[in-house]
N, C-alpha and C. Protein backbone atom coordinates (compact mmCIF):
# COMPACT_ATOMS: atom_id res chain seq x y z
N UNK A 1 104.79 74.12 114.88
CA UNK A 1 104.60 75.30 114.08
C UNK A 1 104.85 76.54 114.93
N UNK A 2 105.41 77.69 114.46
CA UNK A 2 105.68 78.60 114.62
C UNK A 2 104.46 79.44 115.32
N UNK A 3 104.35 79.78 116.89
CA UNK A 3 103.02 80.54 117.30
C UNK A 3 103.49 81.69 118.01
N UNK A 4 102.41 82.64 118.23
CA UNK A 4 102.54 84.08 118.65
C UNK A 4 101.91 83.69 120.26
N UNK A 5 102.63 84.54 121.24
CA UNK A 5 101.45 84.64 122.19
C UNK A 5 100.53 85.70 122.69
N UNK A 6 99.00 85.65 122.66
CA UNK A 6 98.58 86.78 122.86
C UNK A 6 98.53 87.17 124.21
N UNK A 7 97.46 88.47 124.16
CA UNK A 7 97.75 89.40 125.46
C UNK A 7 97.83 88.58 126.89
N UNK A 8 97.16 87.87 126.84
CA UNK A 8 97.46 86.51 128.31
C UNK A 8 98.57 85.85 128.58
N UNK A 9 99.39 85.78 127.34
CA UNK A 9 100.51 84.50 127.69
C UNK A 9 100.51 83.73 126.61
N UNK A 10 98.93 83.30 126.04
CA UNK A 10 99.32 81.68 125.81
C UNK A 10 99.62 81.91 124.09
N UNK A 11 99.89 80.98 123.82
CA UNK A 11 100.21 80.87 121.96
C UNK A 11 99.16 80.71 121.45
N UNK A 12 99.13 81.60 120.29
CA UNK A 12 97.75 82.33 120.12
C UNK A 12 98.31 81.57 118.14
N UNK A 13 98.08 80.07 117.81
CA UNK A 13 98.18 80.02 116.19
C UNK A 13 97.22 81.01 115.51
N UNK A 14 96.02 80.93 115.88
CA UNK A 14 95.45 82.30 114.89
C UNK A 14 95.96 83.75 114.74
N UNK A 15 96.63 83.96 115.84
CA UNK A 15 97.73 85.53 115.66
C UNK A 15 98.47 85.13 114.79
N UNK A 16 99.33 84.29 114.63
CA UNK A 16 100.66 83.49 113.35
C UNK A 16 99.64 83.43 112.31
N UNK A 17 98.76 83.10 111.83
CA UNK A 17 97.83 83.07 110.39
C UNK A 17 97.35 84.62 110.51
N UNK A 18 96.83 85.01 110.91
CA UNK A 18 96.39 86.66 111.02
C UNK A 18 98.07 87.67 111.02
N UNK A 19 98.64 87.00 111.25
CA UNK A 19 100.09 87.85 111.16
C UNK A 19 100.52 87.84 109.63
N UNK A 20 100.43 86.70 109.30
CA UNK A 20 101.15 86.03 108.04
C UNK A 20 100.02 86.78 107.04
N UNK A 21 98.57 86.50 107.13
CA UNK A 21 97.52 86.97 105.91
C UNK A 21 98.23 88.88 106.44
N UNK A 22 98.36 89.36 107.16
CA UNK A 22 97.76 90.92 107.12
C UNK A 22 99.71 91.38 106.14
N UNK A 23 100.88 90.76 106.76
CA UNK A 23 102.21 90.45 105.67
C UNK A 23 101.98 90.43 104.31
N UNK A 24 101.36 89.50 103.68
CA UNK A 24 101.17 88.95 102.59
C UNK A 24 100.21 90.12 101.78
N UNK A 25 99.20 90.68 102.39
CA UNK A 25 98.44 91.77 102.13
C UNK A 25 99.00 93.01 102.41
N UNK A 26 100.18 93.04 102.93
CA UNK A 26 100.64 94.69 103.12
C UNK A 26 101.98 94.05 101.87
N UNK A 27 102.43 93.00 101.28
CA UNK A 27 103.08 93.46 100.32
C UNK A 27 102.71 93.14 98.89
N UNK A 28 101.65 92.68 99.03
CA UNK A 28 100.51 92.77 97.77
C UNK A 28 100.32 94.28 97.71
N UNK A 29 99.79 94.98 98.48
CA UNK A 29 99.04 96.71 98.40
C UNK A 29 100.71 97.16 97.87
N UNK A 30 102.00 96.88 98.03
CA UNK A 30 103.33 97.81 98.31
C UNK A 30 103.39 97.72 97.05
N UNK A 31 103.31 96.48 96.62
CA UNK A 31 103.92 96.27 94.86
C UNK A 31 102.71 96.28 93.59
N UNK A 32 101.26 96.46 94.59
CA UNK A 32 100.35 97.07 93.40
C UNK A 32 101.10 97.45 92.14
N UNK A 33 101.02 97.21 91.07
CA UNK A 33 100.87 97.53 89.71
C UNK A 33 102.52 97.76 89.14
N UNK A 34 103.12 97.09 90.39
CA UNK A 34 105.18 97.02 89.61
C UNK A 34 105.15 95.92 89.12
N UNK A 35 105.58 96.08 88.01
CA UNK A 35 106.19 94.38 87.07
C UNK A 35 107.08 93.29 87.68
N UNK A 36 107.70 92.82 87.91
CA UNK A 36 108.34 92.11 88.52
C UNK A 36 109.36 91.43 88.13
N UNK A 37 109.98 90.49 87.56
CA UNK A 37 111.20 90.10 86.41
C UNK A 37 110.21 88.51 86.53
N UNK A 38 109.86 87.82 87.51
CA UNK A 38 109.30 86.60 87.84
C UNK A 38 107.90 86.34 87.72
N UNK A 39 107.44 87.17 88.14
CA UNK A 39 105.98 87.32 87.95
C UNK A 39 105.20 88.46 87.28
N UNK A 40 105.73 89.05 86.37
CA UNK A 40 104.98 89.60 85.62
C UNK A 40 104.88 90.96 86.64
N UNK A 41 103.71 92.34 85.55
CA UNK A 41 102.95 92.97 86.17
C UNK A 41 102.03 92.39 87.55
N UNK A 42 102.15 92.78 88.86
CA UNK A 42 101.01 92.52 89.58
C UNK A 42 100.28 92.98 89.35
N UNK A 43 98.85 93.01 89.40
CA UNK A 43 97.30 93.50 89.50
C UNK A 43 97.39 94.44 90.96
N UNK A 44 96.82 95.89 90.22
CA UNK A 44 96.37 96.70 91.24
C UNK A 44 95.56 96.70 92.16
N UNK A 45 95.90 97.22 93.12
CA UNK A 45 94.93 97.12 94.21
C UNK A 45 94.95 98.43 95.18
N UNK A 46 93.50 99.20 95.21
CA UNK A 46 93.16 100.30 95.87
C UNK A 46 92.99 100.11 97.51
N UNK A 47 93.31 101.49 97.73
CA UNK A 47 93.07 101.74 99.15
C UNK A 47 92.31 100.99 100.00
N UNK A 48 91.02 101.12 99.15
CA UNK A 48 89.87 99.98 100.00
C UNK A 48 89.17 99.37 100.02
N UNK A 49 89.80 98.06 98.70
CA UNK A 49 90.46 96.80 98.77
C UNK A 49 91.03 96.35 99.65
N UNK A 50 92.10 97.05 99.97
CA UNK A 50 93.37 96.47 101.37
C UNK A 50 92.66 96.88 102.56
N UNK A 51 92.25 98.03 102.41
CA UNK A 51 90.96 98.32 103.78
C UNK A 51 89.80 97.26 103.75
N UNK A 52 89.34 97.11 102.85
CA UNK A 52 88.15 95.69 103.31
C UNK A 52 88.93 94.30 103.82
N UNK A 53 90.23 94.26 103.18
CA UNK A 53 90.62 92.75 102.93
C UNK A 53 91.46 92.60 104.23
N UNK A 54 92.37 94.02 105.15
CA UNK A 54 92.88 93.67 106.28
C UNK A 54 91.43 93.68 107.26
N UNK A 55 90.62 94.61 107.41
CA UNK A 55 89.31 94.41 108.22
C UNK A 55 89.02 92.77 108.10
N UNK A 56 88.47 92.32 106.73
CA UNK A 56 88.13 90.94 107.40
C UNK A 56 89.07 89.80 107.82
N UNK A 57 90.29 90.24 107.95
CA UNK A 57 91.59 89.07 108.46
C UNK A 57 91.59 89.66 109.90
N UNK A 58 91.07 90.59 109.73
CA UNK A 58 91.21 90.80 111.63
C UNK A 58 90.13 90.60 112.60
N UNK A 59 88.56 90.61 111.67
CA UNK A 59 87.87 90.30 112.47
C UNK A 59 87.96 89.09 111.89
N UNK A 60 88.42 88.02 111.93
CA UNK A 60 88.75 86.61 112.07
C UNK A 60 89.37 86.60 113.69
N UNK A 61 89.96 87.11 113.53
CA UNK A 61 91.27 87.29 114.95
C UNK A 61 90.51 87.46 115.99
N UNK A 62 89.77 89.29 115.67
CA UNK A 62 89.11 89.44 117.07
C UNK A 62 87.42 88.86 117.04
N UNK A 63 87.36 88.54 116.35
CA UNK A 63 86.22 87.27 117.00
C UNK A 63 86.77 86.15 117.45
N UNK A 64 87.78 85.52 117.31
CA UNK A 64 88.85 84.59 118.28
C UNK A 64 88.69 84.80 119.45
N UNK A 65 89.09 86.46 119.36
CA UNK A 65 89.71 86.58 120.80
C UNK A 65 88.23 87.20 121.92
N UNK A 66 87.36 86.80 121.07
CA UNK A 66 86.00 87.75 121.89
C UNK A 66 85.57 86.49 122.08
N UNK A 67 85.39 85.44 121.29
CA UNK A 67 84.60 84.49 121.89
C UNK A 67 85.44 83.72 123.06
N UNK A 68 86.83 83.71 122.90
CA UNK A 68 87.58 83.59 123.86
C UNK A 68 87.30 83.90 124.96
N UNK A 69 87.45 85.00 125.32
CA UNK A 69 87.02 85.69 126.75
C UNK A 69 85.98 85.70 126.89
N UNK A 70 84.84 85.15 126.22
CA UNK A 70 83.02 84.97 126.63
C UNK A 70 83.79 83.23 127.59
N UNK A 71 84.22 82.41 126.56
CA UNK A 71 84.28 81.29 127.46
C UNK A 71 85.18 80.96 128.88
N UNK A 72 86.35 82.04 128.85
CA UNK A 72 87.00 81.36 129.74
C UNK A 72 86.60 82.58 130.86
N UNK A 73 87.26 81.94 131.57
CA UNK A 73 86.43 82.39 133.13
C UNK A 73 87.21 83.68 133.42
């Protein structure tokens, strides 16, 4: 599978899922409330909605990366 590497070097799969959710959520917020030919009207979505919903995809990440550096030396 496709991985990112974080600030150390190593391949970081939770950066590739935290990359992919915060994508998927910045073009959900872009096409808020345009019709689509395939899928219909999308459902709107406010400022902060996408502000709560990227906050908790990232503290997924950086609690990764905090408990990370508590364990390794």
């Amino acid at each position: 599978m496709f991985s990112l590497k974080d600030s150390r070097g190593r391949e970081s799969t939770t950066l590739a899922f935290v990359s992919a959710a915060y994508a998927a959520l910045l073009i959900k917020f872009v096409l808020a409330g345009a019709t689509l030919p395939l899928f219909g009207t999308v459902p709107a979505m406010g400022a902060t909605e996408f502000g709560l919903a990227v906050a908790g995809v990232l503290a997924i990440w950086l609690g990764r990366e905090w408990t990370d550096k508590q364990v390794a030396p």
